[in-house]
N, C-alpha and C. Protein backbone atom coordinates (compact mmCIF):
# COMPACT_ATOMS: atom_id res chain seq x y z
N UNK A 1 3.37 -8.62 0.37
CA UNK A 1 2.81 -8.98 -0.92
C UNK A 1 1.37 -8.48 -0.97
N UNK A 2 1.29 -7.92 -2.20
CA UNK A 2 -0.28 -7.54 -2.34
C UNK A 2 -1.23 -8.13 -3.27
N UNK A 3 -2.06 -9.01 -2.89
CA UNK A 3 -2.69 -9.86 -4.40
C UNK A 3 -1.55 -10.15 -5.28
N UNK A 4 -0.49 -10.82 -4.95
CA UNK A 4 0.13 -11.57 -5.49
C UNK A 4 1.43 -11.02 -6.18
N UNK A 5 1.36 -9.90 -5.88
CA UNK A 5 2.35 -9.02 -6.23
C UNK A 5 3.35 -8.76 -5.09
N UNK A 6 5.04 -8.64 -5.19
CA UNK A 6 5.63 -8.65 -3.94
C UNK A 6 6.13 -7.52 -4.10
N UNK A 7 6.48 -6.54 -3.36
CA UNK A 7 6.98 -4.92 -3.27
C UNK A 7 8.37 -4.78 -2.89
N UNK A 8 9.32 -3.80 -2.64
CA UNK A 8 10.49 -3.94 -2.18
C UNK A 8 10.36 -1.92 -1.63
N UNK A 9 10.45 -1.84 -0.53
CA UNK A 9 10.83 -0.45 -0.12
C UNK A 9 12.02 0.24 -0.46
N UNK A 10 12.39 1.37 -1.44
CA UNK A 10 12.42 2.09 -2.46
C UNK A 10 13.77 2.73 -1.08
N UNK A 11 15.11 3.16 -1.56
CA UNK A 11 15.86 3.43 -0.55
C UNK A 11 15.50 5.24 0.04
N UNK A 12 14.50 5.70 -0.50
CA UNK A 12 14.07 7.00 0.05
C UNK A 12 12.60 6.44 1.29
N UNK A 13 12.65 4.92 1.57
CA UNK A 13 11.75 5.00 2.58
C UNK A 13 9.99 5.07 2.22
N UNK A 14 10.04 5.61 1.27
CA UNK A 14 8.71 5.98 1.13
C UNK A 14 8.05 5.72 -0.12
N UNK A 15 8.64 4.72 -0.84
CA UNK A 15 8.19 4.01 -2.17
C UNK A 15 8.83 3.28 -2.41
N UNK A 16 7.40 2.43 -2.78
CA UNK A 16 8.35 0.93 -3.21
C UNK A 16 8.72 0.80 -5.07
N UNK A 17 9.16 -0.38 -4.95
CA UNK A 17 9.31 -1.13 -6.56
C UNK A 17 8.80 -2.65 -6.57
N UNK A 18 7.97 -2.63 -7.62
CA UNK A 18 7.17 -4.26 -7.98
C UNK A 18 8.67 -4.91 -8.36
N UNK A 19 8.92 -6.05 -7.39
CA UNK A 19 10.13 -7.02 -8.07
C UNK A 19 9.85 -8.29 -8.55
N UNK A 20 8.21 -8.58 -8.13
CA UNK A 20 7.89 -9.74 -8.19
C UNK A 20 6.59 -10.13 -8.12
N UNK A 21 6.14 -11.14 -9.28
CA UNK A 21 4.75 -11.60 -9.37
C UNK A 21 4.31 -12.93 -8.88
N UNK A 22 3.34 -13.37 -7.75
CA UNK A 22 3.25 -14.54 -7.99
C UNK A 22 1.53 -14.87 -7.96
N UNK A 23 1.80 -15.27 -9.21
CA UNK A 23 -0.05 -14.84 -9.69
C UNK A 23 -0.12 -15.78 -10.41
N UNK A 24 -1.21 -16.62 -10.72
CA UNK A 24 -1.80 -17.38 -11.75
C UNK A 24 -2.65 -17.11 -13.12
N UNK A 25 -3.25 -15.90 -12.78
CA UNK A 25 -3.41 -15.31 -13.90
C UNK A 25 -3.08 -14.26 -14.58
N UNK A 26 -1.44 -14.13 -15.27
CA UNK A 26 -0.83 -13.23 -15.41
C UNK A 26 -1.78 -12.20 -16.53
N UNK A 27 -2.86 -12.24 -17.23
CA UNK A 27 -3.44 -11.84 -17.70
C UNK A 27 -4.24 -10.61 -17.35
N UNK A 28 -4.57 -10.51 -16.13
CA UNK A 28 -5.58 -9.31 -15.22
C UNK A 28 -4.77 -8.93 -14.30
N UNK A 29 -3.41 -8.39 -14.41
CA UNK A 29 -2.96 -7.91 -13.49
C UNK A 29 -2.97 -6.56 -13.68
N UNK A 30 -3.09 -5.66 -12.40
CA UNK A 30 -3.39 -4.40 -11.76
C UNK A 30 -2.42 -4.40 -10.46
N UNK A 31 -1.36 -3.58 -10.73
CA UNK A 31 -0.34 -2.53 -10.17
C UNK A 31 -1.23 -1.51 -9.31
N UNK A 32 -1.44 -1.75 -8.05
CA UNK A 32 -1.94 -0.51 -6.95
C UNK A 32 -0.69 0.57 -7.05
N UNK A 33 -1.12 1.80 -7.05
CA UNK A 33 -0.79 2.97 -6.86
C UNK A 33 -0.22 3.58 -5.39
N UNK A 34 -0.48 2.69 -4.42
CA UNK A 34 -0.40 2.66 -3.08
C UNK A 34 -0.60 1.34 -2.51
N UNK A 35 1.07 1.13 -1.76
CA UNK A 35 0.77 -0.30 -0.97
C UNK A 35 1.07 -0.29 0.02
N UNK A 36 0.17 -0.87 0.83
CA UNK A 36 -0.09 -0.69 2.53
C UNK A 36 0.71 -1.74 3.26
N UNK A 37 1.40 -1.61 4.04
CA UNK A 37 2.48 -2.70 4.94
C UNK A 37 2.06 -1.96 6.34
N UNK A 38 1.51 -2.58 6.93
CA UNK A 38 1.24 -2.52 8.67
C UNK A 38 0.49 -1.04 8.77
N UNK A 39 1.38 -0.04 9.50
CA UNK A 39 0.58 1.20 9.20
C UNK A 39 1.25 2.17 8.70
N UNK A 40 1.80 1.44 7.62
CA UNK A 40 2.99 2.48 6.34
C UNK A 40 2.12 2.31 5.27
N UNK A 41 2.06 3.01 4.41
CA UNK A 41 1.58 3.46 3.30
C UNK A 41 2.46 3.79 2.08
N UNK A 42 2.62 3.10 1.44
CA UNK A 42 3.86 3.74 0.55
C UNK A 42 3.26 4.17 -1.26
N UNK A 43 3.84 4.55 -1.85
CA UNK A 43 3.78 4.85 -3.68
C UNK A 43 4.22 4.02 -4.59
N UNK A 44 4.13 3.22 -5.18
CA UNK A 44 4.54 2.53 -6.17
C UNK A 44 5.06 3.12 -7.43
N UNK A 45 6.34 3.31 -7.36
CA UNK A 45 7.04 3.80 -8.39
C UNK A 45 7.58 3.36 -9.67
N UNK A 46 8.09 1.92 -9.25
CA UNK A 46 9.12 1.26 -10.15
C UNK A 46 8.65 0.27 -10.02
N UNK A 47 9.09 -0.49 -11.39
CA UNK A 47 9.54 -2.25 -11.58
C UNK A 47 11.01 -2.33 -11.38
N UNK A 48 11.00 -3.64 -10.97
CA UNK A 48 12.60 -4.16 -10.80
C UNK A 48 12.68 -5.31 -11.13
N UNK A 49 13.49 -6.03 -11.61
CA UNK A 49 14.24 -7.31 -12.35
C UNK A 49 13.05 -8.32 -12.63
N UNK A 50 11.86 -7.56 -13.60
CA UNK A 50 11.26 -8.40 -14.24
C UNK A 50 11.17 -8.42 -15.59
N UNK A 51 12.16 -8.18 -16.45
CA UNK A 51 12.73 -8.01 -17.62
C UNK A 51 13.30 -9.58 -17.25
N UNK A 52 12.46 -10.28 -18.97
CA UNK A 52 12.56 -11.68 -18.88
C UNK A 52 12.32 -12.82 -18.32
N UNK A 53 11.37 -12.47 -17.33
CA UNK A 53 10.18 -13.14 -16.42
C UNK A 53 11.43 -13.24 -15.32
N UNK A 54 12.37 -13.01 -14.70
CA UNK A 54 13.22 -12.95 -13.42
C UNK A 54 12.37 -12.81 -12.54
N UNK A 55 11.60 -11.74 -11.90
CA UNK A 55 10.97 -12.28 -11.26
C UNK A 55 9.63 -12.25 -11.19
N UNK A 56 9.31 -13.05 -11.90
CA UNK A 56 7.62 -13.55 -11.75
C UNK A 56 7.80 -15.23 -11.42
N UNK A 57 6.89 -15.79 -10.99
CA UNK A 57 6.87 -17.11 -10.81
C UNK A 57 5.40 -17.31 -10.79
């Protein structure tokens, strides 16, 4: 999770998809362009199943 945002690794390995928010102020949110997991580095490509608040909490 990155500032409140949770990622999912993308089945090519090397990009993820935002599936999930868990933020309090849904108002100022900012999507990084690059999200860092240990010493992987990945691209942020996609949203996934947050059509209809599914997953935000």
């Amino acid at each position: 999770m990155s500032e409140g945002l949770v990622f999912e690794v993308n089945e090519d390995g090397t990009t993820v998809a935002l599936v999930g928010i868990h933020a309090t102020d849904l108002k100022n949110i900012s999507v990084p362009t690059q999200v860092v997991s240990g010493a992987d580095t990945y691209t942020a490509t996609t949203l996934k199943n947050l059509a209809g608040g599914g997953g935000i909490h």
